[in-house]
C-alpha atoms as a PDB file:
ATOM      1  CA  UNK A   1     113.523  86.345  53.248  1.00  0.00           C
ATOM      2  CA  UNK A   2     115.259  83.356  55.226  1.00  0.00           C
ATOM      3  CA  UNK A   3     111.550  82.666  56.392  1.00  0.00           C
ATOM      4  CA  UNK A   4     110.161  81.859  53.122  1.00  0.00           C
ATOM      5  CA  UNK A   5     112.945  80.016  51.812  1.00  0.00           C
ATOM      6  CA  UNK A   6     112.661  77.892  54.720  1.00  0.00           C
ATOM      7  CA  UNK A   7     108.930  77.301  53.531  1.00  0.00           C
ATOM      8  CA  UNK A   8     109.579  76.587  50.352  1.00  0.00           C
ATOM      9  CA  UNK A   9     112.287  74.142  51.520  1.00  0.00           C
ATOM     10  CA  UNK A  10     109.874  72.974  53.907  1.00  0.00           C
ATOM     11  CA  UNK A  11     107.211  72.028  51.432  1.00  0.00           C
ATOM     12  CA  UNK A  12     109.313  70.460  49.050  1.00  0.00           C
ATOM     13  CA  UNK A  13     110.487  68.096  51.439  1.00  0.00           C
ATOM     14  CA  UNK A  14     106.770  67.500  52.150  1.00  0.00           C
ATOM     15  CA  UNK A  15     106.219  66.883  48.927  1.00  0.00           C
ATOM     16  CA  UNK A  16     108.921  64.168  48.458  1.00  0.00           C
ATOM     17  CA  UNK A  17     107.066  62.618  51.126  1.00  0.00           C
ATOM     18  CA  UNK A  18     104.240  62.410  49.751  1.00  0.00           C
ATOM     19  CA  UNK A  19     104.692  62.003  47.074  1.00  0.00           C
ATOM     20  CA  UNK A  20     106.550  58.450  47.981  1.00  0.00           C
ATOM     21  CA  UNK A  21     103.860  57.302  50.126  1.00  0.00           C
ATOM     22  CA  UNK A  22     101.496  58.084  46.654  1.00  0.00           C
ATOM     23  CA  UNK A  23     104.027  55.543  45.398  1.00  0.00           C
ATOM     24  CA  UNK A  24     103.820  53.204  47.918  1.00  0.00           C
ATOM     25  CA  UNK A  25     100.126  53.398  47.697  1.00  0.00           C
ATOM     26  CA  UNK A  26      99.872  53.265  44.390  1.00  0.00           C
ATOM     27  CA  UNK A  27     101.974  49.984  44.642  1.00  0.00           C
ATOM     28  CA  UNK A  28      99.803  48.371  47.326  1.00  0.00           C
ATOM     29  CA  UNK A  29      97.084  49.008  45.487  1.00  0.00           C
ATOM     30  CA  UNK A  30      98.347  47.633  42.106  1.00  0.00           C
ATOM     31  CA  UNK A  31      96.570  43.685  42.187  1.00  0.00           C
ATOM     32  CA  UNK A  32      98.051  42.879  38.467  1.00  0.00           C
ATOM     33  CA  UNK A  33      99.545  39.790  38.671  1.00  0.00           C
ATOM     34  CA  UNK A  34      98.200  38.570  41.946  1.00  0.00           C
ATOM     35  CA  UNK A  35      95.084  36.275  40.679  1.00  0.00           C
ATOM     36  CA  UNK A  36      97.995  33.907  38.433  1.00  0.00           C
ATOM     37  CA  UNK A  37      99.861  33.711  41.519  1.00  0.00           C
ATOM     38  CA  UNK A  38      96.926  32.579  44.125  1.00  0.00           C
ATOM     39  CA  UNK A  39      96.101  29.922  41.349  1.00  0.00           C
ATOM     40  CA  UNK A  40      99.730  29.027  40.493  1.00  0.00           C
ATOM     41  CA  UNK A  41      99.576  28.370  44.544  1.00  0.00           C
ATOM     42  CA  UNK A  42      96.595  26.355  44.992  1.00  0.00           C
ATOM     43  CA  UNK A  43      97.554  24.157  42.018  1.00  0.00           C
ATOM     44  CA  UNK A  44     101.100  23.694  44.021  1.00  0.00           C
ATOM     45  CA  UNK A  45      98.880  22.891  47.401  1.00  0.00           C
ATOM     46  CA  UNK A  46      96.718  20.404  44.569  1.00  0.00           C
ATOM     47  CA  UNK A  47      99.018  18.560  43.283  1.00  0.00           C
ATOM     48  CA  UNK A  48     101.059  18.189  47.076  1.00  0.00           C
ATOM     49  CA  UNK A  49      97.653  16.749  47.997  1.00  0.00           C
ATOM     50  CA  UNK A  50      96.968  14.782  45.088  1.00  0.00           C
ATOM     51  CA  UNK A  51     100.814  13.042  45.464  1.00  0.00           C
ATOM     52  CA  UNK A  52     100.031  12.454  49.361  1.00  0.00           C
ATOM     53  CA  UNK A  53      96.279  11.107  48.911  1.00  0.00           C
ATOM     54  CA  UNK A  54      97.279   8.838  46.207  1.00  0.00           C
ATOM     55  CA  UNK A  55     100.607   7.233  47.304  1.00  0.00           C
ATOM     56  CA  UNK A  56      98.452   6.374  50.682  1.00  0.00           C
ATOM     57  CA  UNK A  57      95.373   5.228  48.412  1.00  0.00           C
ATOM     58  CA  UNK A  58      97.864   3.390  46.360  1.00  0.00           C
ATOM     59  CA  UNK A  59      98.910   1.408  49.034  1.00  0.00           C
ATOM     60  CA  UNK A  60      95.370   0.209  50.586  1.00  0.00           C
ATOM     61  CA  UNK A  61      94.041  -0.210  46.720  1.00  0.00           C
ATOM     62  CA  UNK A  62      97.326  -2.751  46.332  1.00  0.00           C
ATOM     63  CA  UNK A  63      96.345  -4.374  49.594  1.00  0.00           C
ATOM     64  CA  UNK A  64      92.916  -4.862  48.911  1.00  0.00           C
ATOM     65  CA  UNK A  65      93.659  -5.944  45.601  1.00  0.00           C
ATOM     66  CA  UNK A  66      95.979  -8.842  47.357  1.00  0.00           C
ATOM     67  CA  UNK A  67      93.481  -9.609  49.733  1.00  0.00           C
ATOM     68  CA  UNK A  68      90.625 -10.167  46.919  1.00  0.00           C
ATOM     69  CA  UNK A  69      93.266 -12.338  44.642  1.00  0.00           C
ATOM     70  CA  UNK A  70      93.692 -14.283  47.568  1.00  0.00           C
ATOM     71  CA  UNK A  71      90.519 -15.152  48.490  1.00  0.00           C
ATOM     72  CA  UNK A  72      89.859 -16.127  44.976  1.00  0.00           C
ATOM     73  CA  UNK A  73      92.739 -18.671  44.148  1.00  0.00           C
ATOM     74  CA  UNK A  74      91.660 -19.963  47.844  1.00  0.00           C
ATOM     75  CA  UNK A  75      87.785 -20.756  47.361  1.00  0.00           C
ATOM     76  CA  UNK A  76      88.945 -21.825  43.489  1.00  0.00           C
ATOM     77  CA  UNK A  77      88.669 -25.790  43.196  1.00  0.00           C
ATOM     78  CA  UNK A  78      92.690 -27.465  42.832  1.00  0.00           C
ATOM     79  CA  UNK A  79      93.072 -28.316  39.284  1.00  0.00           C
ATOM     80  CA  UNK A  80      93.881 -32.037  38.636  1.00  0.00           C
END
């Protein structure tokens, strides 16, 4: 008699078990959700870029914007 109840014991405890890990698979598995946040990510690594790329283009655009004015009021003829 104390054999079997020991089984029984025994096997619920297994079945806790697995009955998490069926869980924790189930869990794993579950990929609702993920796709919003790998875009929400690469529009966060975007717009990083974007901010980066454009504040250095900014700068070389304003440059070469000074440089062109430049040579333009210089090659203009003096007014009288």
């Amino acid at each position: 008699m104390q054999v079997m109840q020991l089984v029984i014991c025994g096997d619920f405890a297994f079945s806790g078990l697995r009955d998490g890990v069926h869980r924790f698979v189930k869990i794993a598995k579950d990929r609702s959700g993920t796709a919003l946040i790998e875009y929400a990510f690469l529009a966060g690594v975007i717009a990083v870029a974007s901010a980066v790329g454009f504040d250095l283009m900014g700068t070389s655009v304003g440059t070469l914007y000074n440089m062109i004015s430049t040579t333009f009021v210089a090659s203009m003829p003096p007014t009288p």
